[in-house]
PDB file of N, CA and C in Angstrom:
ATOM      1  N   UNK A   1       4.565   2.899  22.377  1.00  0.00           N
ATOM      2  CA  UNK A   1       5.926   2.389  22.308  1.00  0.00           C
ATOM      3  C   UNK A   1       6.166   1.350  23.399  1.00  0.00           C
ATOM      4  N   UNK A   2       5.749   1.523  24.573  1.00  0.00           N
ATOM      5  CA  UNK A   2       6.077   0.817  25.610  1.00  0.00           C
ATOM      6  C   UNK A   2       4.854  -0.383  25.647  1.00  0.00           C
ATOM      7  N   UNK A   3       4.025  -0.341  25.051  1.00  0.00           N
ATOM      8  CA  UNK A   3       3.244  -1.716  24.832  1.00  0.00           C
ATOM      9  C   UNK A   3       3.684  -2.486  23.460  1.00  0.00           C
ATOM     10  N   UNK A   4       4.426  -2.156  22.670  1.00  0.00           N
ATOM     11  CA  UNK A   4       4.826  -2.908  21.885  1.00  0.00           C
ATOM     12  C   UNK A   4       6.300  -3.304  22.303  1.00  0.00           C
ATOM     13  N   UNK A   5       7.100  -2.512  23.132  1.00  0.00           N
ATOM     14  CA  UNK A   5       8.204  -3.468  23.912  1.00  0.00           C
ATOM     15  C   UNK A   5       7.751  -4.736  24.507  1.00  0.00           C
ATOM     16  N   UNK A   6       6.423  -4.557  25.112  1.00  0.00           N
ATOM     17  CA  UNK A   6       6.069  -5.150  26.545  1.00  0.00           C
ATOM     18  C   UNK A   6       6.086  -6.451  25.677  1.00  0.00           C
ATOM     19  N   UNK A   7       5.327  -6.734  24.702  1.00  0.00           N
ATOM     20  CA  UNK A   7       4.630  -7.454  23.730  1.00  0.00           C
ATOM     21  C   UNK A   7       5.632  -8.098  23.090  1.00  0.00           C
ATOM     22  N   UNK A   8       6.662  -7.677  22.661  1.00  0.00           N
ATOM     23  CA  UNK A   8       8.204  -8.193  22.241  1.00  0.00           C
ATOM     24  C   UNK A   8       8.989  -9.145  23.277  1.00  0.00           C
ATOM     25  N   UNK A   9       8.664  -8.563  24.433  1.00  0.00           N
ATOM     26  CA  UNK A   9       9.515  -9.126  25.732  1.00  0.00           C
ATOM     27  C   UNK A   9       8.845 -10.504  25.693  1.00  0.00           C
ATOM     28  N   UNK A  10       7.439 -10.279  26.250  1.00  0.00           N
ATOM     29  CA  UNK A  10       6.679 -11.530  26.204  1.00  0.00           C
ATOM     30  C   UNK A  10       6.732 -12.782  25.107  1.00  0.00           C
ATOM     31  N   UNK A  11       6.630 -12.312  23.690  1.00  0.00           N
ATOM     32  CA  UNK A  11       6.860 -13.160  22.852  1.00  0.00           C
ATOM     33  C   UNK A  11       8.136 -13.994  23.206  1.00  0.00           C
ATOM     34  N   UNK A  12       9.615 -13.277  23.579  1.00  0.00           N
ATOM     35  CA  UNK A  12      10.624 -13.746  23.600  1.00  0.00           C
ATOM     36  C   UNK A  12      10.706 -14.404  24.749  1.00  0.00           C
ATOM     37  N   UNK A  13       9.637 -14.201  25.664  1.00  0.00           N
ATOM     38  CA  UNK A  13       9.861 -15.327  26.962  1.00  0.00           C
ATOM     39  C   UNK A  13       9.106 -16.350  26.322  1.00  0.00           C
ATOM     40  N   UNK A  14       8.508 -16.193  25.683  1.00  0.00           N
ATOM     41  CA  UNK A  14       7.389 -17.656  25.693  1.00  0.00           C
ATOM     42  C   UNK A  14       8.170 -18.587  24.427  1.00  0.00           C
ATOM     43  N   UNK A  15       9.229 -18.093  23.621  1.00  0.00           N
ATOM     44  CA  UNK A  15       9.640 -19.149  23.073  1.00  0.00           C
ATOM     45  C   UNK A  15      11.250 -19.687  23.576  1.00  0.00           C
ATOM     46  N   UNK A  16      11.046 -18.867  24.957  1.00  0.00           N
ATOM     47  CA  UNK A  16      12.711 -19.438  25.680  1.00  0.00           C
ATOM     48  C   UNK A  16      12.969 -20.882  25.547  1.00  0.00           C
ATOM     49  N   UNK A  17      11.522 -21.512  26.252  1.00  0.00           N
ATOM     50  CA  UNK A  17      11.401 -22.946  26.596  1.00  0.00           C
ATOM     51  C   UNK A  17      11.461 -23.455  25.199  1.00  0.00           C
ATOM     52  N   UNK A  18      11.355 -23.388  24.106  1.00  0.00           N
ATOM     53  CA  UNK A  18      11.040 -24.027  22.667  1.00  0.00           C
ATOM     54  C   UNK A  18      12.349 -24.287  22.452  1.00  0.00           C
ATOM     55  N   UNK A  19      13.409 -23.325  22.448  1.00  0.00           N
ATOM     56  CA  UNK A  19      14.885 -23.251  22.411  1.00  0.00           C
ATOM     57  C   UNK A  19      15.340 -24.034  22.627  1.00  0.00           C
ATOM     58  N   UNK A  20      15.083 -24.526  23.767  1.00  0.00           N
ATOM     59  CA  UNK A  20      15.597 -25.146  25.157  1.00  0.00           C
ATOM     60  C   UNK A  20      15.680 -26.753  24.740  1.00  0.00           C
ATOM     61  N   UNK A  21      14.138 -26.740  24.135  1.00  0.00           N
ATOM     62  CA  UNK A  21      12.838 -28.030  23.762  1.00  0.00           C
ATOM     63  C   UNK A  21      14.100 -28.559  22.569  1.00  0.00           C
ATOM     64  N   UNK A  22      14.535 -27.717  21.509  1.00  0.00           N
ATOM     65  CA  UNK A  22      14.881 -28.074  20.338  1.00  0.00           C
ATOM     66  C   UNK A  22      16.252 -28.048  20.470  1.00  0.00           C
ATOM     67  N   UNK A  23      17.191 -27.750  21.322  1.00  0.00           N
ATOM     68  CA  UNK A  23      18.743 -28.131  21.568  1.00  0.00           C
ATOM     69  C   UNK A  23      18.727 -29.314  22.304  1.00  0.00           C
ATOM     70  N   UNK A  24      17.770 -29.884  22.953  1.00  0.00           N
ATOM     71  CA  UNK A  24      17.578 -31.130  23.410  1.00  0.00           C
ATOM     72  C   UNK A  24      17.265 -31.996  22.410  1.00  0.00           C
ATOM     73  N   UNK A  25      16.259 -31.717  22.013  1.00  0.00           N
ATOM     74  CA  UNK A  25      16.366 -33.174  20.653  1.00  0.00           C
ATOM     75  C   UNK A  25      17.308 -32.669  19.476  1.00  0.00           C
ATOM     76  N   UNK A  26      17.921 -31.583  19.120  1.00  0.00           N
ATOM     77  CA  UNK A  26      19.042 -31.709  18.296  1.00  0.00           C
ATOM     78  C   UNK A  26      20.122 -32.759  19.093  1.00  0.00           C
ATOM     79  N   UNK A  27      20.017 -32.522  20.231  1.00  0.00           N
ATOM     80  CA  UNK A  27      21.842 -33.311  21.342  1.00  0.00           C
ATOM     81  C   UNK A  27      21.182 -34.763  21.186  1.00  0.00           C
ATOM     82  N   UNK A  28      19.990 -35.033  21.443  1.00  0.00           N
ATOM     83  CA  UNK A  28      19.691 -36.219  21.470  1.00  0.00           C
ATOM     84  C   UNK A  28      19.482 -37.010  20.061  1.00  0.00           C
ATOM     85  N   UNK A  29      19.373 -36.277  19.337  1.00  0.00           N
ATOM     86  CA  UNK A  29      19.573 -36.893  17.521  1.00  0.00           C
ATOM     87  C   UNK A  29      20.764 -37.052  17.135  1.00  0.00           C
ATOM     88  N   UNK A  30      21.780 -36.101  17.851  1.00  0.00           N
ATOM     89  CA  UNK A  30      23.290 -36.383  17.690  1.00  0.00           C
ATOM     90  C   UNK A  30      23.643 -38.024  18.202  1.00  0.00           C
ATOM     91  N   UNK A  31      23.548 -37.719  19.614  1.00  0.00           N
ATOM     92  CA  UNK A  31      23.785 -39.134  20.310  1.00  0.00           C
ATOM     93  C   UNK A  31      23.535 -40.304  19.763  1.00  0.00           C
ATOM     94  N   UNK A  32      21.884 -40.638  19.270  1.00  0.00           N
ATOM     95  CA  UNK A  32      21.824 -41.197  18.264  1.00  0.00           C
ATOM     96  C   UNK A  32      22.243 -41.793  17.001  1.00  0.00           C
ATOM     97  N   UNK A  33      22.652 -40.532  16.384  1.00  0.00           N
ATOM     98  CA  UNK A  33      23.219 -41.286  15.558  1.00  0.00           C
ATOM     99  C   UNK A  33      25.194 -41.937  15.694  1.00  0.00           C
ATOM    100  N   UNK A  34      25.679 -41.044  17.022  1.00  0.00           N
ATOM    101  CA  UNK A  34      27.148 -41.386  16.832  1.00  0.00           C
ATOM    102  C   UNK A  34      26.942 -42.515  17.559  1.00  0.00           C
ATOM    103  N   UNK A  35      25.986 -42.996  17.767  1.00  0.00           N
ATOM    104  CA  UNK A  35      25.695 -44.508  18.954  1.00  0.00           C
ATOM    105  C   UNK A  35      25.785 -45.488  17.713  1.00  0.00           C
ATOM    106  N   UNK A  36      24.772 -45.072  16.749  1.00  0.00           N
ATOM    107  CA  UNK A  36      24.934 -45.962  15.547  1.00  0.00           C
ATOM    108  C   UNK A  36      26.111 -46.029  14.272  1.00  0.00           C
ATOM    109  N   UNK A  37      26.387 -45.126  14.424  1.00  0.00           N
ATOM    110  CA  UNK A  37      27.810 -45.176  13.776  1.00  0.00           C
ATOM    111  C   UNK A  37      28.885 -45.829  14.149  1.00  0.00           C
ATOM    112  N   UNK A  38      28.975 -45.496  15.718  1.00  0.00           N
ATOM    113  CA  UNK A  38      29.770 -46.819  16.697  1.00  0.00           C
ATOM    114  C   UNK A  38      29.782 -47.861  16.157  1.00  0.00           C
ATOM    115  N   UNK A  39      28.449 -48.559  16.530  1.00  0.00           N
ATOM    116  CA  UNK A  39      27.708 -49.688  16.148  1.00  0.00           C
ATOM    117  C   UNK A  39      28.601 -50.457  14.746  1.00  0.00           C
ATOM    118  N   UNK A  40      27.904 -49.395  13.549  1.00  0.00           N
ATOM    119  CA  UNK A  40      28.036 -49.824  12.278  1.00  0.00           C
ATOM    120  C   UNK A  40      29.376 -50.084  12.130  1.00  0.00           C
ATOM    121  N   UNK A  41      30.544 -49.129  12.333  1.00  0.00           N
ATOM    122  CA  UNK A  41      32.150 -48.933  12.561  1.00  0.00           C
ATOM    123  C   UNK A  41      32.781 -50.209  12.952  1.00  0.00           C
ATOM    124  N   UNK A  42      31.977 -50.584  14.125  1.00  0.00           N
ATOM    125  CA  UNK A  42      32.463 -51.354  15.325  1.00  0.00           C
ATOM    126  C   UNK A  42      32.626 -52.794  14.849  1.00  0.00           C
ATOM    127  N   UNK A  43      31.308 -53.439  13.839  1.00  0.00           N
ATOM    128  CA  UNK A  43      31.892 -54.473  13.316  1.00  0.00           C
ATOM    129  C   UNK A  43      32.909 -54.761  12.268  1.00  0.00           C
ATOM    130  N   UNK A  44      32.861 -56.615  12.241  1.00  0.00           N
ATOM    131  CA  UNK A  44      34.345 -56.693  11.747  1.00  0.00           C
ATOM    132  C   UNK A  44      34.349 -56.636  10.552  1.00  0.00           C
ATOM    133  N   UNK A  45      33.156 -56.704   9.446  1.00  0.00           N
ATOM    134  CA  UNK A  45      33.400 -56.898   7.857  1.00  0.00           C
ATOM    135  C   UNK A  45      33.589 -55.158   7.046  1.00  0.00           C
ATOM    136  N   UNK A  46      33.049 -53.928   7.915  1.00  0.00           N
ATOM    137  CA  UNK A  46      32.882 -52.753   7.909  1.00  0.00           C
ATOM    138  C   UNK A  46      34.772 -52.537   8.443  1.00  0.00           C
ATOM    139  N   UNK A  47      34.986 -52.828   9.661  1.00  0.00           N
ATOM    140  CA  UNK A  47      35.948 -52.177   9.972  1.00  0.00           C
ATOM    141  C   UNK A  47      36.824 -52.489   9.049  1.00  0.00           C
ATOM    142  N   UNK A  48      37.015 -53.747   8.719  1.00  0.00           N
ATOM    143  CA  UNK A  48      38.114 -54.596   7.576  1.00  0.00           C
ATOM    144  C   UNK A  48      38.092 -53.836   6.255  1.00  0.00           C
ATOM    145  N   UNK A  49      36.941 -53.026   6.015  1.00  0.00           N
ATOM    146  CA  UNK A  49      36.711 -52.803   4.485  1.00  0.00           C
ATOM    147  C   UNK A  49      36.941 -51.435   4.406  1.00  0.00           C
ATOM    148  N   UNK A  50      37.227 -50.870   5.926  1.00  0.00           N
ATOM    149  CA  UNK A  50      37.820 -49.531   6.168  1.00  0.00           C
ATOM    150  C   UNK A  50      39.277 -49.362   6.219  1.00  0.00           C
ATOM    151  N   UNK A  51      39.522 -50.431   6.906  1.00  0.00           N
ATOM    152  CA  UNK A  51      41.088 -50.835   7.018  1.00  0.00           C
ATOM    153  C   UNK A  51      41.971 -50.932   5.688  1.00  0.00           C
ATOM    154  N   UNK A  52      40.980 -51.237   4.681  1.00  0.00           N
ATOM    155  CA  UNK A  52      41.995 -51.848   3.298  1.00  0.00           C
ATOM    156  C   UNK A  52      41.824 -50.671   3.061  1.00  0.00           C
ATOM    157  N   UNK A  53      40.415 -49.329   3.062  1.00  0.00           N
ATOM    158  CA  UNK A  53      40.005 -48.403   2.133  1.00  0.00           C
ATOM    159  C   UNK A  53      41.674 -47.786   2.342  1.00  0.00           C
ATOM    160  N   UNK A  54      41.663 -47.141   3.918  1.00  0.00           N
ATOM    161  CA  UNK A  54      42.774 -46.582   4.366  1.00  0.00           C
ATOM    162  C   UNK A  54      44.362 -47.109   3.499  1.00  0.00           C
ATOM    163  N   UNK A  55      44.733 -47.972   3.797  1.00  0.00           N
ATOM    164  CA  UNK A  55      45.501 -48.850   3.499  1.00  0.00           C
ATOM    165  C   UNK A  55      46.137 -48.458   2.517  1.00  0.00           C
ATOM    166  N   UNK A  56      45.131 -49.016   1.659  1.00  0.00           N
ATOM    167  CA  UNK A  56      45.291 -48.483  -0.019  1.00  0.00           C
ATOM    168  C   UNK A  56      45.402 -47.173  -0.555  1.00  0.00           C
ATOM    169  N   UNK A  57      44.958 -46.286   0.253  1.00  0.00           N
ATOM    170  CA  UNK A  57      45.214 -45.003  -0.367  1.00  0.00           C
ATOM    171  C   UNK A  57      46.512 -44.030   0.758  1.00  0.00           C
ATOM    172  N   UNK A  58      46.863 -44.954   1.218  1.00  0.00           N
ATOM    173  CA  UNK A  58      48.086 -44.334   2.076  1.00  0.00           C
ATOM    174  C   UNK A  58      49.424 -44.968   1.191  1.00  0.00           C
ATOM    175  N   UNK A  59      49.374 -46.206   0.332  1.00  0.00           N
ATOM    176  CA  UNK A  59      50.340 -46.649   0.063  1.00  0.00           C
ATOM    177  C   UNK A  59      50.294 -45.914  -1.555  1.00  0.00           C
ATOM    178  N   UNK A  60      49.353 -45.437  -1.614  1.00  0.00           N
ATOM    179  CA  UNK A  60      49.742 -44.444  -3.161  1.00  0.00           C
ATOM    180  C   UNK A  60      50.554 -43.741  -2.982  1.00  0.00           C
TER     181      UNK A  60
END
């Protein structure tokens, strides 16, 4: 019993760091993409074509 705890414990330390590994490039795939969404948003033929989308369906 107590070597298959031991063996459980261990497994769960050794994939602490993996955790760790993969909430970092999830945060950093986020960033990514709201950097490019900025981006895309940010110009003027996109923002304009957002502006009318809005526009138009507020004046219904």
């Amino acid at each position: 019993m107590n070597s298959t705890l031991s063996r459980l414990r261990e497994g769960l330390d050794e994939e602490q760091g993996s955790t760790t590994a993969e909430f970092a490039m999830v945060t950093l795939a986020a960033v990514a993409f709201a950097g490019l969404l900025i981006s895309i948003l940010s110009s003027g033929d996109v923002r304009g074509m957002l502006m009318g989308l809005i526009s138009k369906a507020l004046s219904l």
